[in-house]
C-alpha atoms as a PDB file:
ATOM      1  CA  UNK A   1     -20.392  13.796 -83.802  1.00  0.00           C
ATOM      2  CA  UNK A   2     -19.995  13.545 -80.176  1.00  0.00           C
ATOM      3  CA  UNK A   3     -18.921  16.471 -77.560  1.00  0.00           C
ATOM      4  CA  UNK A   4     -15.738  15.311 -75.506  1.00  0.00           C
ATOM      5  CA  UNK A   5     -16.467  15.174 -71.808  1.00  0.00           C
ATOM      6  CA  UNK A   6     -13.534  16.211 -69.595  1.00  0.00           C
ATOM      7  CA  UNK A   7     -13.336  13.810 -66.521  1.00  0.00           C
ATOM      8  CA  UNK A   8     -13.460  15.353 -62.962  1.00  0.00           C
ATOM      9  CA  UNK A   9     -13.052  13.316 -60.003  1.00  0.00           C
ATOM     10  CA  UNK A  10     -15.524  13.135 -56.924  1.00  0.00           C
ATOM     11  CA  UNK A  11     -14.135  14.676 -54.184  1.00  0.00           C
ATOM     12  CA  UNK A  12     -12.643  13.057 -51.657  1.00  0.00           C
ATOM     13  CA  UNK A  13     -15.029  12.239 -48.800  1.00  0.00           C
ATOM     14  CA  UNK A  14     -14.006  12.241 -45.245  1.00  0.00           C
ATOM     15  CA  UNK A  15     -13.392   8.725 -43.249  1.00  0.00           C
ATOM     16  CA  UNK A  16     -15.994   8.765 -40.557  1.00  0.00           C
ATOM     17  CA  UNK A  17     -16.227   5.925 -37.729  1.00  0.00           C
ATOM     18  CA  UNK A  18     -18.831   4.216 -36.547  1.00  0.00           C
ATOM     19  CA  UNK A  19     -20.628   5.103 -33.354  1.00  0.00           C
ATOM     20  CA  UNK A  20     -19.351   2.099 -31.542  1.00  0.00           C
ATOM     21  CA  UNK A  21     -16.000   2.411 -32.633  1.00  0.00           C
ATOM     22  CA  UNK A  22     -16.402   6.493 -31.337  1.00  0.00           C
ATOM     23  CA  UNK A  23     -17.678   5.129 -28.206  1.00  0.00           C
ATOM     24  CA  UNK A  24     -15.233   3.208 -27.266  1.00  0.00           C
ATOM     25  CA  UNK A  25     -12.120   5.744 -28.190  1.00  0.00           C
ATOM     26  CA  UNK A  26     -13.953   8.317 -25.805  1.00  0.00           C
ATOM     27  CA  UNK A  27     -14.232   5.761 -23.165  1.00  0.00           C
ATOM     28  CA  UNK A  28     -10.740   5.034 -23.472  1.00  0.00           C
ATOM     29  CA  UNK A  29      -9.497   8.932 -23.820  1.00  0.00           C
ATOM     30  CA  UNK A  30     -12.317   9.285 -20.696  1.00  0.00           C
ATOM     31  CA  UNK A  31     -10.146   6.538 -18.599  1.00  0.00           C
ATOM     32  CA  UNK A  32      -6.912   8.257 -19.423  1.00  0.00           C
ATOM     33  CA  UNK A  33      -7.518  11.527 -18.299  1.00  0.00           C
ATOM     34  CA  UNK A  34      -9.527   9.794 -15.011  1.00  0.00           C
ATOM     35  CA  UNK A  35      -6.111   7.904 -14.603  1.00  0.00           C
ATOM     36  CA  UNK A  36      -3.859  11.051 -14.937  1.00  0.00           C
ATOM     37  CA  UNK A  37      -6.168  13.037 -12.478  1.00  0.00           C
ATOM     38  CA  UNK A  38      -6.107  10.335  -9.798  1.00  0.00           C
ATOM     39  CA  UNK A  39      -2.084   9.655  -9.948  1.00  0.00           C
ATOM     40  CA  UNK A  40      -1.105  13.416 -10.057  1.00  0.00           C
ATOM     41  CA  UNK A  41      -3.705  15.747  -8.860  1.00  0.00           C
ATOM     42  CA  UNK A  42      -6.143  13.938  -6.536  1.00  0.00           C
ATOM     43  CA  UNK A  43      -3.303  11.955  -5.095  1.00  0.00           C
ATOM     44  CA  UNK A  44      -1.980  14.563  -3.815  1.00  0.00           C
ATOM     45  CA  UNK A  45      -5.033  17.356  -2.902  1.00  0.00           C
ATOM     46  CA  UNK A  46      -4.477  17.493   0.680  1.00  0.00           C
ATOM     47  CA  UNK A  47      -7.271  17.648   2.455  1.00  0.00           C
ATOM     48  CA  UNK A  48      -7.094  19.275   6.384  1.00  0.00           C
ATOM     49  CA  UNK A  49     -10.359  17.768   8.209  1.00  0.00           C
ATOM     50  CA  UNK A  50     -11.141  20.110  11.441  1.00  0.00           C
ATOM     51  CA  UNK A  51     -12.819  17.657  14.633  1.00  0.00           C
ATOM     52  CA  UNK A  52     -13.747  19.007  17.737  1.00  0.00           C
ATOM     53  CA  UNK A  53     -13.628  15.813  20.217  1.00  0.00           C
ATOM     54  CA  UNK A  54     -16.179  16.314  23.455  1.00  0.00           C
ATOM     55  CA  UNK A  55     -14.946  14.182  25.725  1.00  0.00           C
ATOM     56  CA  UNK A  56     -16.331  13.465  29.186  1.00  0.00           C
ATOM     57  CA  UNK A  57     -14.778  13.927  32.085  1.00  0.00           C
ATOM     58  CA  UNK A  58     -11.806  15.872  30.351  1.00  0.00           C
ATOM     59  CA  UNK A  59      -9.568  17.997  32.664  1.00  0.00           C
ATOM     60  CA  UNK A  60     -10.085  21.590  32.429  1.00  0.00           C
ATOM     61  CA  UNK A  61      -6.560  22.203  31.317  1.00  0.00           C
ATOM     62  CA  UNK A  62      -7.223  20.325  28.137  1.00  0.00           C
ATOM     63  CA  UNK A  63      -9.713  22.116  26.695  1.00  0.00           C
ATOM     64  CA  UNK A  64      -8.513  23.298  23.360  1.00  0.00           C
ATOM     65  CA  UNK A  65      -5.574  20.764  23.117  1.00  0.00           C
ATOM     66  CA  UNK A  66      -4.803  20.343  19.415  1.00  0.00           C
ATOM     67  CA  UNK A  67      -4.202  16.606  18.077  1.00  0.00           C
ATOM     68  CA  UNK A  68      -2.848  15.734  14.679  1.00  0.00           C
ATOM     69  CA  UNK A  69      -3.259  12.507  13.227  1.00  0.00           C
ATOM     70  CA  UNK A  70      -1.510  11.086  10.317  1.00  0.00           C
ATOM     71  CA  UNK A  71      -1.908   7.775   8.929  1.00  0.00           C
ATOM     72  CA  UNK A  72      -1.268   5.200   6.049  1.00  0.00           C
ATOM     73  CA  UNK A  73       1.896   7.100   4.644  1.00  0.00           C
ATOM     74  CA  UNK A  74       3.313   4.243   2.419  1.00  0.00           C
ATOM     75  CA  UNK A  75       6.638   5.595   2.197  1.00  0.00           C
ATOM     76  CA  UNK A  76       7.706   5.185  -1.075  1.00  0.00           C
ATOM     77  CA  UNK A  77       5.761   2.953  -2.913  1.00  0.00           C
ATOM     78  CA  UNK A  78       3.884   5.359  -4.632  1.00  0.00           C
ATOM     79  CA  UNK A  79       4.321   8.382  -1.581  1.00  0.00           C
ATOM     80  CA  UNK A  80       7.014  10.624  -2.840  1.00  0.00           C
ATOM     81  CA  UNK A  81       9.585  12.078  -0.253  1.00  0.00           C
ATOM     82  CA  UNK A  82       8.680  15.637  -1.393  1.00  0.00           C
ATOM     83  CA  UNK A  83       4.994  14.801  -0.932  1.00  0.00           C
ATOM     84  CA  UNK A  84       5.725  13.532   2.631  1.00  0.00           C
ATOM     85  CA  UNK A  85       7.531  16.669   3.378  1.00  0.00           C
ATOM     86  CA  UNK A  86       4.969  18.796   1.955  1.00  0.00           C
ATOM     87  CA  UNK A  87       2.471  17.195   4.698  1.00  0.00           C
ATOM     88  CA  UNK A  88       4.718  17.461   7.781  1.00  0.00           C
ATOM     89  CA  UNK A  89       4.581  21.652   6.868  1.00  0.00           C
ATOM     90  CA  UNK A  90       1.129  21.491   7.062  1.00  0.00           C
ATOM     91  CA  UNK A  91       1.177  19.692  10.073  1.00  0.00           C
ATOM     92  CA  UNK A  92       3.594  21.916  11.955  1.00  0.00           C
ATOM     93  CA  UNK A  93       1.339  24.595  10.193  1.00  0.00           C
ATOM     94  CA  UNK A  94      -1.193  23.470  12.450  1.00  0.00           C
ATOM     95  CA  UNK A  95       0.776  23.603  15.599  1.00  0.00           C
ATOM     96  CA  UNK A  96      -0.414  20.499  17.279  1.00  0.00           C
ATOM     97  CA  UNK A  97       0.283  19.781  20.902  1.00  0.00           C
ATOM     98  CA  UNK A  98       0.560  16.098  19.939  1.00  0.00           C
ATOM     99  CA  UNK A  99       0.817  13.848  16.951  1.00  0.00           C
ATOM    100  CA  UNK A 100      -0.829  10.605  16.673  1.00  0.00           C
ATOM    101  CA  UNK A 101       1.429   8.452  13.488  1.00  0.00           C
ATOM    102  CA  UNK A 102      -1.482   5.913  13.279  1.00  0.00           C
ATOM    103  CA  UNK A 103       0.662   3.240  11.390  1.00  0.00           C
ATOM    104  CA  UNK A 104       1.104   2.028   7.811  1.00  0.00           C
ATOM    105  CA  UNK A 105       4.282   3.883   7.360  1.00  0.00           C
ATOM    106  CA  UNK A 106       6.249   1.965   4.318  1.00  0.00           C
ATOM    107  CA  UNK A 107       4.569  -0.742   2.187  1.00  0.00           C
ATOM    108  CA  UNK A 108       5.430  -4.372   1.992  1.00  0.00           C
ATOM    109  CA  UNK A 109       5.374  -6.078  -1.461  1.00  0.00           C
ATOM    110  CA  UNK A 110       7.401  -7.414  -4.149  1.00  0.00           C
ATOM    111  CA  UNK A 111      10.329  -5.528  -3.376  1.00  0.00           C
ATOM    112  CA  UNK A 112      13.226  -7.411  -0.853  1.00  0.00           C
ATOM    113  CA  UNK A 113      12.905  -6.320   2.775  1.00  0.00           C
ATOM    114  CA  UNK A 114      16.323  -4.409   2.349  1.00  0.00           C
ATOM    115  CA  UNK A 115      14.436  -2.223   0.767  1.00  0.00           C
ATOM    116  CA  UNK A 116      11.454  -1.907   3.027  1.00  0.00           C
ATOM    117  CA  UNK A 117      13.888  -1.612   5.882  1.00  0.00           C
ATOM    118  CA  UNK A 118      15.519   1.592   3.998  1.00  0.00           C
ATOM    119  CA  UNK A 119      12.031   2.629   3.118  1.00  0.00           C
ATOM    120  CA  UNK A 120      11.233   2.931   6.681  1.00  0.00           C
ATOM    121  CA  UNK A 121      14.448   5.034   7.548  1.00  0.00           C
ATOM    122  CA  UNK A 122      13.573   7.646   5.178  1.00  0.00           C
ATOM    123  CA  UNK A 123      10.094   7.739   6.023  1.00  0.00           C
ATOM    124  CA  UNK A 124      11.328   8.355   9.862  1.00  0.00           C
ATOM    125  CA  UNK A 125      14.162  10.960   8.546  1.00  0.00           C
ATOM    126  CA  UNK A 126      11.009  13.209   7.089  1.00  0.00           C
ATOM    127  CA  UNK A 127       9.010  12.574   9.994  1.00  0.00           C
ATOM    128  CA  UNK A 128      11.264  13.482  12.285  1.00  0.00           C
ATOM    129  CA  UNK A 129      11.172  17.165  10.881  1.00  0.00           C
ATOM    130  CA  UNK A 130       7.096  17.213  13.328  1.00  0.00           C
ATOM    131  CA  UNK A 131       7.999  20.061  15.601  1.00  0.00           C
ATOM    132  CA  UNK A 132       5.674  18.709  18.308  1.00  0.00           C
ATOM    133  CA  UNK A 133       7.654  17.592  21.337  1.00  0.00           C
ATOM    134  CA  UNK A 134       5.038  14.887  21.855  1.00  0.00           C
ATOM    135  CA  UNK A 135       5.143  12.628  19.126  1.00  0.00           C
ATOM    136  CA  UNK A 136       3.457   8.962  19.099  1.00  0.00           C
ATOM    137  CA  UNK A 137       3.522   5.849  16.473  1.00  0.00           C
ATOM    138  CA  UNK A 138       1.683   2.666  16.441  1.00  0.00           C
ATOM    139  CA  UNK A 139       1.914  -0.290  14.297  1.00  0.00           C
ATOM    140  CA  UNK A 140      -0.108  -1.073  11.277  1.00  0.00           C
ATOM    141  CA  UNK A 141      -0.732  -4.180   9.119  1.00  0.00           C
ATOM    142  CA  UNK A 142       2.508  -3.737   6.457  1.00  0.00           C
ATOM    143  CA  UNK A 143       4.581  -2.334   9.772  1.00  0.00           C
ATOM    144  CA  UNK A 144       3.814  -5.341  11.322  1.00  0.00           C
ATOM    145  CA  UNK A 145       4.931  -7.451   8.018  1.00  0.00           C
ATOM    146  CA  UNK A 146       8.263  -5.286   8.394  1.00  0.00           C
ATOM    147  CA  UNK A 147       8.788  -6.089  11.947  1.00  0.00           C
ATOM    148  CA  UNK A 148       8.221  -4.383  15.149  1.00  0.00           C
ATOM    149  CA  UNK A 149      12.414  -5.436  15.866  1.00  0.00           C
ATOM    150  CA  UNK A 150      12.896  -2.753  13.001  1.00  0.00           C
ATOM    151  CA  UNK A 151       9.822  -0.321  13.015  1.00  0.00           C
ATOM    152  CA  UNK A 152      10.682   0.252  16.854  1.00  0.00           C
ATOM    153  CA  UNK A 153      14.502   1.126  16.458  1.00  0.00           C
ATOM    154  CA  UNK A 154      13.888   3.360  13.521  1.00  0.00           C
ATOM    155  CA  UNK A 155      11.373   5.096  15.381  1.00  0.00           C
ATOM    156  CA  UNK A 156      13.362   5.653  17.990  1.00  0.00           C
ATOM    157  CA  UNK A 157      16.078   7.305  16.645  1.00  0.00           C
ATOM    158  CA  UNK A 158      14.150   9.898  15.389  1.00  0.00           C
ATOM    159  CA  UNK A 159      12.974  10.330  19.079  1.00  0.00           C
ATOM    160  CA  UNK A 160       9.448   9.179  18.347  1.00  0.00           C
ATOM    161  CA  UNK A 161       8.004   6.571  20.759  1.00  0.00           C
ATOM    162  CA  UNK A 162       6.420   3.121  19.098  1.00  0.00           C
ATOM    163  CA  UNK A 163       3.513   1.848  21.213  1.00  0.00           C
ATOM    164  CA  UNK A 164       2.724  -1.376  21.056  1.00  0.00           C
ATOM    165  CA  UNK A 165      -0.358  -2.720  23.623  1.00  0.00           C
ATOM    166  CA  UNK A 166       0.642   0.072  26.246  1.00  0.00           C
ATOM    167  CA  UNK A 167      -0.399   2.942  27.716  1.00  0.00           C
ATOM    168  CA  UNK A 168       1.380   6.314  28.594  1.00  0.00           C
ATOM    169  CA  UNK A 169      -0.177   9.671  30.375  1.00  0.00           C
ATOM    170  CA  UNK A 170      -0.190  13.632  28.358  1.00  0.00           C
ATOM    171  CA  UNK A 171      -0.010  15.611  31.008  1.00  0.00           C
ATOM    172  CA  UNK A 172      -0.948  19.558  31.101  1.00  0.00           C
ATOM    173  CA  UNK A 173      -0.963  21.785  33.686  1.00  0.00           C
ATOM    174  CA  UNK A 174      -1.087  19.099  36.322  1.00  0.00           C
ATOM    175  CA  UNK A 175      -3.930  17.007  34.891  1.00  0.00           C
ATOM    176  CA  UNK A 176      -3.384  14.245  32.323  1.00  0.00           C
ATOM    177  CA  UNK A 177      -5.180  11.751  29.526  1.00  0.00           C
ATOM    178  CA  UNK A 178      -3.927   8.473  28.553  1.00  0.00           C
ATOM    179  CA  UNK A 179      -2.932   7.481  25.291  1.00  0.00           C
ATOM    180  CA  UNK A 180      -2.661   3.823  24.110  1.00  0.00           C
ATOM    181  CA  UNK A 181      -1.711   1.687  21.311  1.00  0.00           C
ATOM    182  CA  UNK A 182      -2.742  -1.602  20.923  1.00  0.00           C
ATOM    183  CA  UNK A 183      -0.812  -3.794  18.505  1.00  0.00           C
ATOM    184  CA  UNK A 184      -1.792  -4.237  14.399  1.00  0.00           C
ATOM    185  CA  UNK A 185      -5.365  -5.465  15.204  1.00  0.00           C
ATOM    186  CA  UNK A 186      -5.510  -7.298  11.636  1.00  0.00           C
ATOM    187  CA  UNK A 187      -2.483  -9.239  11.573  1.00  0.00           C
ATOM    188  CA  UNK A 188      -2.312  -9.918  15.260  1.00  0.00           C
ATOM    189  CA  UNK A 189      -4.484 -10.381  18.701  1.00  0.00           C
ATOM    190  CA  UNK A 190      -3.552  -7.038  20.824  1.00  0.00           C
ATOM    191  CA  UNK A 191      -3.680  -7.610  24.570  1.00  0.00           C
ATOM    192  CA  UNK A 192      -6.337  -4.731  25.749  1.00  0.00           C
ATOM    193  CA  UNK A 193      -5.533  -5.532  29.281  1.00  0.00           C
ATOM    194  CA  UNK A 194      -1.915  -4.475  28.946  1.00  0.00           C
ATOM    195  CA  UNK A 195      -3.092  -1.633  26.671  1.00  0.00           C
ATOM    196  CA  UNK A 196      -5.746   0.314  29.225  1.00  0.00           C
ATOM    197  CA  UNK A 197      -5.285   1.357  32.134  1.00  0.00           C
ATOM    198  CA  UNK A 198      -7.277  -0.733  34.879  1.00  0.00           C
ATOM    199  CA  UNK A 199      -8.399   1.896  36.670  1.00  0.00           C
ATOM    200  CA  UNK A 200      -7.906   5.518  34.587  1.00  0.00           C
ATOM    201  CA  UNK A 201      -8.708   8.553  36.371  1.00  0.00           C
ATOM    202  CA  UNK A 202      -8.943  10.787  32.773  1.00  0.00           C
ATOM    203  CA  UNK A 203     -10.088  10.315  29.387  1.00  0.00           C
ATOM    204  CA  UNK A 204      -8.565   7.186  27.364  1.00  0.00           C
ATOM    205  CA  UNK A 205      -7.661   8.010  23.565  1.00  0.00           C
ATOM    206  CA  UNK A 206      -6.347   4.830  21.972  1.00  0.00           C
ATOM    207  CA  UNK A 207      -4.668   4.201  18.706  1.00  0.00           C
ATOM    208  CA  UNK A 208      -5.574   0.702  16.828  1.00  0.00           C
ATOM    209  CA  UNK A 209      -5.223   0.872  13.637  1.00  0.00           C
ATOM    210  CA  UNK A 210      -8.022  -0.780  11.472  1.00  0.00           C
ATOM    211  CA  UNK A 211     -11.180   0.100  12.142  1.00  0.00           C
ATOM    212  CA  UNK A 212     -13.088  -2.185  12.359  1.00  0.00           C
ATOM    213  CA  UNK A 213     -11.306  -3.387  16.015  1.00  0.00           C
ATOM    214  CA  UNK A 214     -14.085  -1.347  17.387  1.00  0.00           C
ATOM    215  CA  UNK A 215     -16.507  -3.589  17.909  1.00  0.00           C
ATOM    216  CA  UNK A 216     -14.092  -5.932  19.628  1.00  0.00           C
ATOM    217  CA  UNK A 217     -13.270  -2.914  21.904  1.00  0.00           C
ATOM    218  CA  UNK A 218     -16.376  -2.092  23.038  1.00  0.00           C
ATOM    219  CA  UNK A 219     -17.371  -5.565  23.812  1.00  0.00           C
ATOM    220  CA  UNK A 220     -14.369  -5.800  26.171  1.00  0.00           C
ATOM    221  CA  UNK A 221     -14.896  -5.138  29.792  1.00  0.00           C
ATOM    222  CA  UNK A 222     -12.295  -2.351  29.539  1.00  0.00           C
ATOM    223  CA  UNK A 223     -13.972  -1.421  26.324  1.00  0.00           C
ATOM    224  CA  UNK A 224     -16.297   1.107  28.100  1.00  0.00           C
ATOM    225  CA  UNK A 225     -13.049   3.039  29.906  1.00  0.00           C
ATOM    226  CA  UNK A 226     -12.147   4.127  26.285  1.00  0.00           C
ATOM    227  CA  UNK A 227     -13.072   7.539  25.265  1.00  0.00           C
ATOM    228  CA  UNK A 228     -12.183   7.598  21.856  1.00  0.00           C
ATOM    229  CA  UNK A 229     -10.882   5.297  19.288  1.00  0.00           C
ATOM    230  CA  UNK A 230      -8.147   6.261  15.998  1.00  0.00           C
ATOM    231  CA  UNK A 231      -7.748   4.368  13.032  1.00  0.00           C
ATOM    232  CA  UNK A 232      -6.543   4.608   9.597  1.00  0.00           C
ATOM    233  CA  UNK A 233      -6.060   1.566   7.228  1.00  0.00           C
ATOM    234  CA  UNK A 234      -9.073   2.137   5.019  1.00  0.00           C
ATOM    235  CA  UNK A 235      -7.678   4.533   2.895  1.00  0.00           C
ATOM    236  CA  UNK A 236     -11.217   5.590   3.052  1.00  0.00           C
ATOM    237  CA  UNK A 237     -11.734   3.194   0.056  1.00  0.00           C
ATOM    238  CA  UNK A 238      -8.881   5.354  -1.871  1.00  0.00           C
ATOM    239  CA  UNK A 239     -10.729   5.139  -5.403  1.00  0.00           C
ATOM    240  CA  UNK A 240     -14.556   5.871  -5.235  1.00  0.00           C
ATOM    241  CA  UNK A 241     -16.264   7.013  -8.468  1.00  0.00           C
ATOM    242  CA  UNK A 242     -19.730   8.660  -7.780  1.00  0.00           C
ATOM    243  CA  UNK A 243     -23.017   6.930  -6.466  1.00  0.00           C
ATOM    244  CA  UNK A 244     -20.621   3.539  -6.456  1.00  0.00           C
ATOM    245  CA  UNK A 245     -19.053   2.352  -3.458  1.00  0.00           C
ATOM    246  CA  UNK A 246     -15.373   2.488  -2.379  1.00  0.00           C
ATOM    247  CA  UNK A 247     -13.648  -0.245  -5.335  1.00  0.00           C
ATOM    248  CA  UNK A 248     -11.865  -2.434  -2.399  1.00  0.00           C
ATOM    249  CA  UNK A 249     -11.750  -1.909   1.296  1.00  0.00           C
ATOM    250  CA  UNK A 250      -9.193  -4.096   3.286  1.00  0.00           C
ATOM    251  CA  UNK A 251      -9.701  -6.845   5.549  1.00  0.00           C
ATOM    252  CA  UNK A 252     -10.220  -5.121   9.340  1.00  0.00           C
ATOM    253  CA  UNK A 253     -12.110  -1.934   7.504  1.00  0.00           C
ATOM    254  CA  UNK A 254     -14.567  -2.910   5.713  1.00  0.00           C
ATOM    255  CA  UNK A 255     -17.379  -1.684   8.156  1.00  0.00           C
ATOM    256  CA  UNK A 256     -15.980   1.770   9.184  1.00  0.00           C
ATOM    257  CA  UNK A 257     -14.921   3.548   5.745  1.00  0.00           C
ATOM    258  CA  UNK A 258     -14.109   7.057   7.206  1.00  0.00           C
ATOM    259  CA  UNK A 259     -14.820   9.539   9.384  1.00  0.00           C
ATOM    260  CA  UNK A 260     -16.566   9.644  13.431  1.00  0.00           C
ATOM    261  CA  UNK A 261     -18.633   6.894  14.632  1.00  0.00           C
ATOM    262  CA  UNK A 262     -20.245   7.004  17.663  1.00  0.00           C
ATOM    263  CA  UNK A 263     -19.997   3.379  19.658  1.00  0.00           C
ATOM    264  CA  UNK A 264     -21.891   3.996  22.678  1.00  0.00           C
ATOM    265  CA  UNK A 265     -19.535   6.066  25.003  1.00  0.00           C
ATOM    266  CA  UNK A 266     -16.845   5.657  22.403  1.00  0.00           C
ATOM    267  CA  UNK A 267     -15.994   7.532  19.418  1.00  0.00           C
ATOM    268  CA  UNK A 268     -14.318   6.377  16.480  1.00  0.00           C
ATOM    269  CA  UNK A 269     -12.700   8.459  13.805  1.00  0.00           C
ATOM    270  CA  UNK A 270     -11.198   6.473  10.684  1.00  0.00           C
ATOM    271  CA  UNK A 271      -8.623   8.542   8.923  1.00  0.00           C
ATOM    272  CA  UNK A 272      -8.678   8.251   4.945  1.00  0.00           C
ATOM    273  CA  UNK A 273      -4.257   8.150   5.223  1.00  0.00           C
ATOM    274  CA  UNK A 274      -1.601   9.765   2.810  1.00  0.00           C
ATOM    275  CA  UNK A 275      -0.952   7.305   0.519  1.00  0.00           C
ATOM    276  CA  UNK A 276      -1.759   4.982  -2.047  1.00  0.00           C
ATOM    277  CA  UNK A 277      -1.532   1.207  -2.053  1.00  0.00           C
ATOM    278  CA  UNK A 278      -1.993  -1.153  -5.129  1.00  0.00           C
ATOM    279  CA  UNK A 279      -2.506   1.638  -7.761  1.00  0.00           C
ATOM    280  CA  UNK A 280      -1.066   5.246  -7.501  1.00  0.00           C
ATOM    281  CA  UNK A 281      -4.314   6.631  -7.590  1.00  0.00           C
ATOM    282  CA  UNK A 282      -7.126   8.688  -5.125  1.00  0.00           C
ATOM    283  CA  UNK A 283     -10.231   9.733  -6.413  1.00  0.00           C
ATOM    284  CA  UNK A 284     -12.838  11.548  -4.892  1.00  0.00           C
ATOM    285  CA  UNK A 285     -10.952  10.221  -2.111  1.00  0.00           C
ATOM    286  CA  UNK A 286      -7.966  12.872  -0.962  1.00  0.00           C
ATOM    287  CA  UNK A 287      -5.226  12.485   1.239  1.00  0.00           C
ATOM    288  CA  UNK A 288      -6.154  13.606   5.154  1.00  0.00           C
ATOM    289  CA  UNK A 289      -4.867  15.095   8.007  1.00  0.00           C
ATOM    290  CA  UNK A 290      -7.020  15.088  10.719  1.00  0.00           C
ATOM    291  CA  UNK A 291      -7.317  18.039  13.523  1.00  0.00           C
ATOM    292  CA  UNK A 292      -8.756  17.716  16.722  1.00  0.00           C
ATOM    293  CA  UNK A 293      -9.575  20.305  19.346  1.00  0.00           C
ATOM    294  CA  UNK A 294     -10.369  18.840  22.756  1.00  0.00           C
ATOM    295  CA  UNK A 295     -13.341  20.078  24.393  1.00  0.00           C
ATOM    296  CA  UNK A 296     -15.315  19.472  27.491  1.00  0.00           C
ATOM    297  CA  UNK A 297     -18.768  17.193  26.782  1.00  0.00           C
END
């Protein structure tokens, strides 16, 4: 005679994955999270970099002038008005006595140039809101797309001067410097003789905006009358994971990434920008405004 035998079922076992399969969700939940850091946090982590700028043969009455310099805003491709707004606070925060706008204010893609135009007015309606009675622009590669018949006027209205291969003085307490702008060094040939001053009698700062125009300016005869040089363009590479270098660096500054150079007697400082071009992202990259005390060398 034989015993029944109830019947119990295993129990269920969990699913597992493989270790490839695990791999590659991590990687992917890794590149997410990267992503939403970049486009929202790092992209806008302002960063306020502090220069002092020795100079010789810098009047007296300019030591501790304060420049501001602000480049690469891409109004509003990706640069939010709010964001925008947020860095002309910290600007006027800073108190400058003048601001250097070192070009690269709207960005020109697949969007119609109505919009690019309108871009550009609302880019010049926040910027307008610097409290620094001396306030300077210069062109920069997508500006010069745009149109220096547009750029200028908009500029203008807003009671910011555009220079474009010219030179004015900053004067204080009877002394001056110059300050010149050449035009977009990567879409066109500026004209350094208009732009410096034959014969200065002060310190030259001059505005081109990619970078890597310096080597063209020092090998000019006037090239050695320059004191310092200001750029932007790079984006300091704008997306740089760690031990790799920057992803992409544009045409004009690929050799001068960020920060001061020294070229001879000149100086170079590369500004990282405020914006983003191509992707909405910045890592280990953040936006900059750069501060610069004047002092004696």
């Amino acid at each position: 005679m034989r015993a029944d035998v109830a019947e119990v079922s295993a129990p269920e076992q969990p699913k597992t994955i493989s270790r490839r399969k695990f791999l590659f969700r991590g990687s992917v939940a890794l590149a997410g999270a990267v992503a939403l850091y970049s486009a929202e946090i790092a992209r806008h982590e302002i960063s306020v970099v502090r220069q002092e700028l020795r100079l010789e043969g810098l009047p007296a009455s300019f030591a501790g002038f304060r420049i501001v310099q602000i480049s690469d805003i891409h109004f509003d491709e990706y640069t939010e008005p709010w964001f925008v707004r947020r860095v002309v606070a910290q600007v006027n925060d800073l108190r400058p006595d003048l601001v250097m706008l070192t070009g690269d204010y709207i960005s020109m893609g697949p969007l119609s140039m109505r919009f690019v135009r309108r871009a550009m007015e609302r880019c010049a309606e926040v910027l307008q809101e610097i409290h620094c009675p001396q306030r300077f622009a210069a062109m920069g590669n997508h500006d010069a797309a745009l149109g220096e018949q547009y750029v200028g006027p908009i500029l203008a209205d807003v009671r910011i001067p555009l220079l474009i291969n010219e030179h004015v003085p900053i004067s204080r307490g009877g002394d001056r410097v110059w300050l010149c702008a050449t035009h977009d060094p990567v879409t066109h040939v500026p004209d350094l003789e208009a732009t410096i001053p034959e014969k200065p009698d002060a310190p030259v700062l001059l505005i081109s905006h990619g970078p890597d125009y310096a080597d063209t300016v020092v090998a000019h005869p006037r090239g050695k009358l320059v004191s310092a040089m200001f750029s932007g363009h790079t984006h300091g590479g704008q997306v740089r994971f760690p031990l790799m270098p920057p992803m992409h660096l544009p045409e004009g500054g690929e050799k001068y990434v960020e920060g001061l150079f020294r070229l001879g007697k000149m100086q170079l400082y590369v500004n990282r920008g405020i914006g983003a071009v191509g992707v909405p992202f910045r890592l280990n990259c953040p936006p900059e405004i750069t501060a610069f005390t004047l002092r004696s060398a």
